[in-house]
PDB file of N, CA and C in Angstrom:
ATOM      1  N   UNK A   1     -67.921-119.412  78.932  1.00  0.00           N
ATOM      2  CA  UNK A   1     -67.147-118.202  78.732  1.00  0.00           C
ATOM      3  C   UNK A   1     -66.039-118.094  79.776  1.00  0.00           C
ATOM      4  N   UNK A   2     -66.438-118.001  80.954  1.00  0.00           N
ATOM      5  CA  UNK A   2     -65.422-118.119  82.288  1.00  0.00           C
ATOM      6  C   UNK A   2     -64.272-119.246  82.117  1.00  0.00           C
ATOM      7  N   UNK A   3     -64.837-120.497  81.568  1.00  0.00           N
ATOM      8  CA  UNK A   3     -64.012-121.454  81.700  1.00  0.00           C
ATOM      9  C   UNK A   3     -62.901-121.278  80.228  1.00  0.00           C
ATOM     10  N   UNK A   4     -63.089-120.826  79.320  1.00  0.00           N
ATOM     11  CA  UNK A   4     -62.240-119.801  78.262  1.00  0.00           C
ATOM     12  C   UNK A   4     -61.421-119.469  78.651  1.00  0.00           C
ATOM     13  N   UNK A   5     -61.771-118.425  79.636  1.00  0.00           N
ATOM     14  CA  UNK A   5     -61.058-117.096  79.785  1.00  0.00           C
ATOM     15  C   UNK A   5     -59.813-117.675  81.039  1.00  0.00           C
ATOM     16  N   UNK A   6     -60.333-118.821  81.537  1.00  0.00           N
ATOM     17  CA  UNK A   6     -59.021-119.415  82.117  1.00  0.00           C
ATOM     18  C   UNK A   6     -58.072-120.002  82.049  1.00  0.00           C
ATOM     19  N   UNK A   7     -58.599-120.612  80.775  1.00  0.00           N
ATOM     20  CA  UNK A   7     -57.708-121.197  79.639  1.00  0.00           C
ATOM     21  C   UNK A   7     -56.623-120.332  79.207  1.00  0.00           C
ATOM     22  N   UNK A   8     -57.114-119.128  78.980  1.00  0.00           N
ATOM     23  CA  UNK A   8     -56.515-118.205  77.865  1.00  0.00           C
ATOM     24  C   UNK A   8     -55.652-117.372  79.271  1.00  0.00           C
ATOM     25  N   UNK A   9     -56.012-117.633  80.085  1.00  0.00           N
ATOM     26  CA  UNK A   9     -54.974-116.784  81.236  1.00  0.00           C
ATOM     27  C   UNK A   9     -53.840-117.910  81.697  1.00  0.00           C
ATOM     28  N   UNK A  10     -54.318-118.978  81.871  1.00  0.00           N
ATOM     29  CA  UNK A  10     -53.471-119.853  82.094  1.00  0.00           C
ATOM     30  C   UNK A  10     -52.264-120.382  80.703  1.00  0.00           C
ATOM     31  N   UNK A  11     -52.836-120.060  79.951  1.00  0.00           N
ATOM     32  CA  UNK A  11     -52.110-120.168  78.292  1.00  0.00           C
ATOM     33  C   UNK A  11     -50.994-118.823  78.346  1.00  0.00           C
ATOM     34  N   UNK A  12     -51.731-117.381  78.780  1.00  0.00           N
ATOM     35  CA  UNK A  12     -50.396-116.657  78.606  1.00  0.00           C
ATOM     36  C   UNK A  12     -49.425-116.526  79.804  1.00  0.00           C
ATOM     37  N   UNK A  13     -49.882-116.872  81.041  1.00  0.00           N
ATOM     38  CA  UNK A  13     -49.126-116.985  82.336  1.00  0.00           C
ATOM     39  C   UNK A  13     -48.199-118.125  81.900  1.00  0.00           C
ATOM     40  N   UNK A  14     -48.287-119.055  81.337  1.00  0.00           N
ATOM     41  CA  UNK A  14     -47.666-120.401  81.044  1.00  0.00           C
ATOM     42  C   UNK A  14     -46.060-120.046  79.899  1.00  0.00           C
ATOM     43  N   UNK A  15     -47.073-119.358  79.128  1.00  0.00           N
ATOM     44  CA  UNK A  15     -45.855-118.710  78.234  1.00  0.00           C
ATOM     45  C   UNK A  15     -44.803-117.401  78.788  1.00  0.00           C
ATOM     46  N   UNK A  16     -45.373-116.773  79.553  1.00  0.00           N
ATOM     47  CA  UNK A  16     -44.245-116.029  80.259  1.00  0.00           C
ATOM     48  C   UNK A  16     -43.476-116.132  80.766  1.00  0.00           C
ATOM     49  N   UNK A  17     -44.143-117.636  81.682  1.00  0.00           N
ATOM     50  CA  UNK A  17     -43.068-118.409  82.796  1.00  0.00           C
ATOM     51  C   UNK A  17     -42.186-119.026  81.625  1.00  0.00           C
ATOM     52  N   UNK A  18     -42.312-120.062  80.563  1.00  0.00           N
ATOM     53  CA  UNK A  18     -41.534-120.617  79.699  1.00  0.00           C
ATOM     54  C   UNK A  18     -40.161-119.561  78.984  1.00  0.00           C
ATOM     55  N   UNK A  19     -40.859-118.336  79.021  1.00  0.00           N
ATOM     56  CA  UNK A  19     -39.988-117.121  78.291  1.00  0.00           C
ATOM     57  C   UNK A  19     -39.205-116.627  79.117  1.00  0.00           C
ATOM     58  N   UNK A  20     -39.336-116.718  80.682  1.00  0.00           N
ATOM     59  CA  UNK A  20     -38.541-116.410  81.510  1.00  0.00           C
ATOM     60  C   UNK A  20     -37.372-117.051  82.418  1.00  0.00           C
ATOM     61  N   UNK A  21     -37.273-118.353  81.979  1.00  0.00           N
ATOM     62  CA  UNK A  21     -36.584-119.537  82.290  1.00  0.00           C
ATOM     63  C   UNK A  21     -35.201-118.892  81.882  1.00  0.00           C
ATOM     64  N   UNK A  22     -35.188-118.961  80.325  1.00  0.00           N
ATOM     65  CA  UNK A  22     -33.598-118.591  80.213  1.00  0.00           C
ATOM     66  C   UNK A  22     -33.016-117.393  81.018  1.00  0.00           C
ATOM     67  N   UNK A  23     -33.771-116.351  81.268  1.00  0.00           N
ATOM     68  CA  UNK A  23     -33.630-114.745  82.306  1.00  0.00           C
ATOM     69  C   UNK A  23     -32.843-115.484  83.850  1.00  0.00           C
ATOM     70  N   UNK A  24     -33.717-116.145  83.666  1.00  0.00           N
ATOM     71  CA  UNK A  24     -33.773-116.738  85.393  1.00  0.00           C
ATOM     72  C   UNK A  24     -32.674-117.689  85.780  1.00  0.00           C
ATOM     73  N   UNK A  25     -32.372-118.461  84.502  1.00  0.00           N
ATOM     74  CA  UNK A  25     -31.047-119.420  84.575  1.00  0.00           C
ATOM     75  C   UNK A  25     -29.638-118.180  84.482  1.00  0.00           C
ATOM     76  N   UNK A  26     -29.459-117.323  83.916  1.00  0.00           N
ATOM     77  CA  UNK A  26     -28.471-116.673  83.817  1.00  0.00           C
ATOM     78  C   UNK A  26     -28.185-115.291  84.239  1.00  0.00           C
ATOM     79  N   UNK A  27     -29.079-115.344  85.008  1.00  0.00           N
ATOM     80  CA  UNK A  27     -29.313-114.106  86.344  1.00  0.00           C
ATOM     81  C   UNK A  27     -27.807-113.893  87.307  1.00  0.00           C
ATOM     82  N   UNK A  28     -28.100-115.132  87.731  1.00  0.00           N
ATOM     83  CA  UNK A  28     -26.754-115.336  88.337  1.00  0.00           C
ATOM     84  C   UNK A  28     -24.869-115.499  88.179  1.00  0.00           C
ATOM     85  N   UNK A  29     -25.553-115.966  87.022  1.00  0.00           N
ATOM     86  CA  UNK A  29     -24.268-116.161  86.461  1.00  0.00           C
ATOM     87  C   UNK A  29     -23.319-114.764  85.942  1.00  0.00           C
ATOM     88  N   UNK A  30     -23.766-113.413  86.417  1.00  0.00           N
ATOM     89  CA  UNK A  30     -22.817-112.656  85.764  1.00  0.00           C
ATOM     90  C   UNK A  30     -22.438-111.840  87.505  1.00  0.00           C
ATOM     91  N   UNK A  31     -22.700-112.484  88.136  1.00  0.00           N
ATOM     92  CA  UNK A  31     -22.080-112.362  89.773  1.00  0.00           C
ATOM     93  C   UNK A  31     -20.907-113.552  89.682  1.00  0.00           C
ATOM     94  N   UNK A  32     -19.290-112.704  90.111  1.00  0.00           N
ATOM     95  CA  UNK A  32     -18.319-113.328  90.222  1.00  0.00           C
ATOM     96  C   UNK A  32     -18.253-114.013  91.957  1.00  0.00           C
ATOM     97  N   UNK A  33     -17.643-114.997  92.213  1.00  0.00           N
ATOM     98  CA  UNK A  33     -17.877-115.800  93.650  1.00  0.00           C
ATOM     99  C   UNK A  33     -16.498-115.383  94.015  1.00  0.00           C
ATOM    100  N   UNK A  34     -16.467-114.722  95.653  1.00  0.00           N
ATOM    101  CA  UNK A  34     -15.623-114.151  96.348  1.00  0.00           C
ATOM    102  C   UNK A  34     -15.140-114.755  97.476  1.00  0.00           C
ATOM    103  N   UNK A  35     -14.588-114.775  97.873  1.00  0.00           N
ATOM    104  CA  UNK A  35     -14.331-115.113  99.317  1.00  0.00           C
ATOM    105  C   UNK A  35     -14.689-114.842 100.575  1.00  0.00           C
ATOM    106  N   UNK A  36     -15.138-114.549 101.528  1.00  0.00           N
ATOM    107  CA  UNK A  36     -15.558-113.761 102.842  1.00  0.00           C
ATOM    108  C   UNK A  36     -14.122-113.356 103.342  1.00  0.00           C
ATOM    109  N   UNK A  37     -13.843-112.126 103.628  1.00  0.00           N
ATOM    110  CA  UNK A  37     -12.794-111.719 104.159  1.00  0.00           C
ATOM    111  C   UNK A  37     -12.813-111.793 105.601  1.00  0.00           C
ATOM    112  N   UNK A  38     -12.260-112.379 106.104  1.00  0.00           N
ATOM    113  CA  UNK A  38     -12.567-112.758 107.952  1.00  0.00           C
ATOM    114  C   UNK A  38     -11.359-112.140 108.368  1.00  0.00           C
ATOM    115  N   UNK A  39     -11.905-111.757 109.717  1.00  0.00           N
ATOM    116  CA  UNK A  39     -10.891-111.461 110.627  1.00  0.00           C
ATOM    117  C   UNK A  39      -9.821-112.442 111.783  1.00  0.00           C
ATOM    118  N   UNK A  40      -9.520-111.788 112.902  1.00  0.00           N
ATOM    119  CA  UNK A  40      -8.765-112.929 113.360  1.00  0.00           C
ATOM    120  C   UNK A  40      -9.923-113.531 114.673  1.00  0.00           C
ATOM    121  N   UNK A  41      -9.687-114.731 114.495  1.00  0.00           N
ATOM    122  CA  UNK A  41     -10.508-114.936 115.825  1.00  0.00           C
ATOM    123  C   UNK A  41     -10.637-114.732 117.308  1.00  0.00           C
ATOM    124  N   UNK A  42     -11.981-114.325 117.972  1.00  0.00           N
ATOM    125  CA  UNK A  42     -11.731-113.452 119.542  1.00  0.00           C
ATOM    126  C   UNK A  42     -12.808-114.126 120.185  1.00  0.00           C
ATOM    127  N   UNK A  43     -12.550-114.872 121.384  1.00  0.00           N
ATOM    128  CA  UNK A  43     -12.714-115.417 121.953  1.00  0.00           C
ATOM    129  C   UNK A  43     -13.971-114.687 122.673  1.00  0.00           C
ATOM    130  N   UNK A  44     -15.446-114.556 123.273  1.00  0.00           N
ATOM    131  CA  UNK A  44     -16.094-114.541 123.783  1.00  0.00           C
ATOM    132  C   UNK A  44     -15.495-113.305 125.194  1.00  0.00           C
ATOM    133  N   UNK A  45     -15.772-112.121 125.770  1.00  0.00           N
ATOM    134  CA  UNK A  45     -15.260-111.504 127.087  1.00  0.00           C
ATOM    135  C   UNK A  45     -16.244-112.579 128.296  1.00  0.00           C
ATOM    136  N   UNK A  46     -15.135-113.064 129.340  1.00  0.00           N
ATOM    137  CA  UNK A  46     -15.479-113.787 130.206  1.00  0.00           C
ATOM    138  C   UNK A  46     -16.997-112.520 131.387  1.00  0.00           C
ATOM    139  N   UNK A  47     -17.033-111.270 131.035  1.00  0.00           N
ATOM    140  CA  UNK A  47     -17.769-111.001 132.016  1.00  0.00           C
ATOM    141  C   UNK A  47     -17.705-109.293 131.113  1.00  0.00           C
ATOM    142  N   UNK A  48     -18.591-108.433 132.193  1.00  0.00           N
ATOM    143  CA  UNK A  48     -18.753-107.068 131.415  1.00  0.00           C
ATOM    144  C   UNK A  48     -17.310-106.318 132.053  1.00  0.00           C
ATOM    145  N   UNK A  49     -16.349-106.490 132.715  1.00  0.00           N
ATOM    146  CA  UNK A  49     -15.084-105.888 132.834  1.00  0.00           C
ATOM    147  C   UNK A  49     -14.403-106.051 131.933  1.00  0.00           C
ATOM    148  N   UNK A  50     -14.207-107.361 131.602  1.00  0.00           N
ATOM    149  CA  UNK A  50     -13.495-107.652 130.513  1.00  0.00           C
ATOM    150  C   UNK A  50     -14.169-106.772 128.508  1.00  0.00           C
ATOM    151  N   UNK A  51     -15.259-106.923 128.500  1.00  0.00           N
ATOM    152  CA  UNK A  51     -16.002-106.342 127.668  1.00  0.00           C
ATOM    153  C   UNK A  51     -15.713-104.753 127.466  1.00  0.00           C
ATOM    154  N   UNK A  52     -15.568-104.644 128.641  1.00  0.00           N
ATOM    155  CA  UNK A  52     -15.751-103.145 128.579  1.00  0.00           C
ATOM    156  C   UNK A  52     -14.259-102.621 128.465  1.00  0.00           C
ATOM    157  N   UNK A  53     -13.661-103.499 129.079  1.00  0.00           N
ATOM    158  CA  UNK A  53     -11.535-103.428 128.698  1.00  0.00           C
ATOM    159  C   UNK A  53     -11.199-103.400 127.540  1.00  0.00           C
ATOM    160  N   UNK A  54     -12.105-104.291 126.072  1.00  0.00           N
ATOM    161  CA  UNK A  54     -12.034-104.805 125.218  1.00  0.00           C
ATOM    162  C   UNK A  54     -13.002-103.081 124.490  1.00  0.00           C
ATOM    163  N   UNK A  55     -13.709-102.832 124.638  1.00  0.00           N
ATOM    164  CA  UNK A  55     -14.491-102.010 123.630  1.00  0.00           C
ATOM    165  C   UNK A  55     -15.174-101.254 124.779  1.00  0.00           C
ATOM    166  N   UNK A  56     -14.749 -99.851 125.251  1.00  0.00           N
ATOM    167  CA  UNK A  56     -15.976 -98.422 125.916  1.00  0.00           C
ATOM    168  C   UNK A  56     -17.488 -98.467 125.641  1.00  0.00           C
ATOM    169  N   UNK A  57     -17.481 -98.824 124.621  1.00  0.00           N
ATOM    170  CA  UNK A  57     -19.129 -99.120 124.006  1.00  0.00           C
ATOM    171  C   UNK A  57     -19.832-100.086 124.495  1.00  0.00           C
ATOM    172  N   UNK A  58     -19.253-100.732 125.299  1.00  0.00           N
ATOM    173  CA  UNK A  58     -19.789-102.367 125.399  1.00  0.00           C
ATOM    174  C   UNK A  58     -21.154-102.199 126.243  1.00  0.00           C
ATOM    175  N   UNK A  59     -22.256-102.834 125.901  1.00  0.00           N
ATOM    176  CA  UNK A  59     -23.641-102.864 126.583  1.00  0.00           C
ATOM    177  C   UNK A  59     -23.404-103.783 127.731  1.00  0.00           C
ATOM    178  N   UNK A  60     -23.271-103.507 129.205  1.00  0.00           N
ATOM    179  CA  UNK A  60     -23.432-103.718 130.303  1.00  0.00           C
ATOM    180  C   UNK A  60     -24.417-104.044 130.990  1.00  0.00           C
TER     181      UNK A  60
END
């Protein structure tokens, strides 16, 4: 009986996954691909004076 009933779970788990393939292939596909909008590049502050010249907020 047990060994049935694993059959029959493994039979409809099997078919869900098969039914969900096409979902799963075209999930993505209705996301358009963008660019990352970057800024300009800034060099590292040599010390916390400089940091803190650069941004009041700066953690010291």
């Amino acid at each position: 009986m047990d060994r049935q009933r694993r059959q029959l779970n493994r039979g409809i788990f099997s078919l869900f996954l098969i039914a969900g393939l096409p979902l799963a292939s075209t999930a993505c596909s209705q996301f358009e691909a963008k660019p990352f909008k970057t800024g300009s590049v800034v060099s590292p502050p040599l010390g916390c004076t400089e940091l803190l010249a650069r941004d009041s907020r700066g953690d010291c």
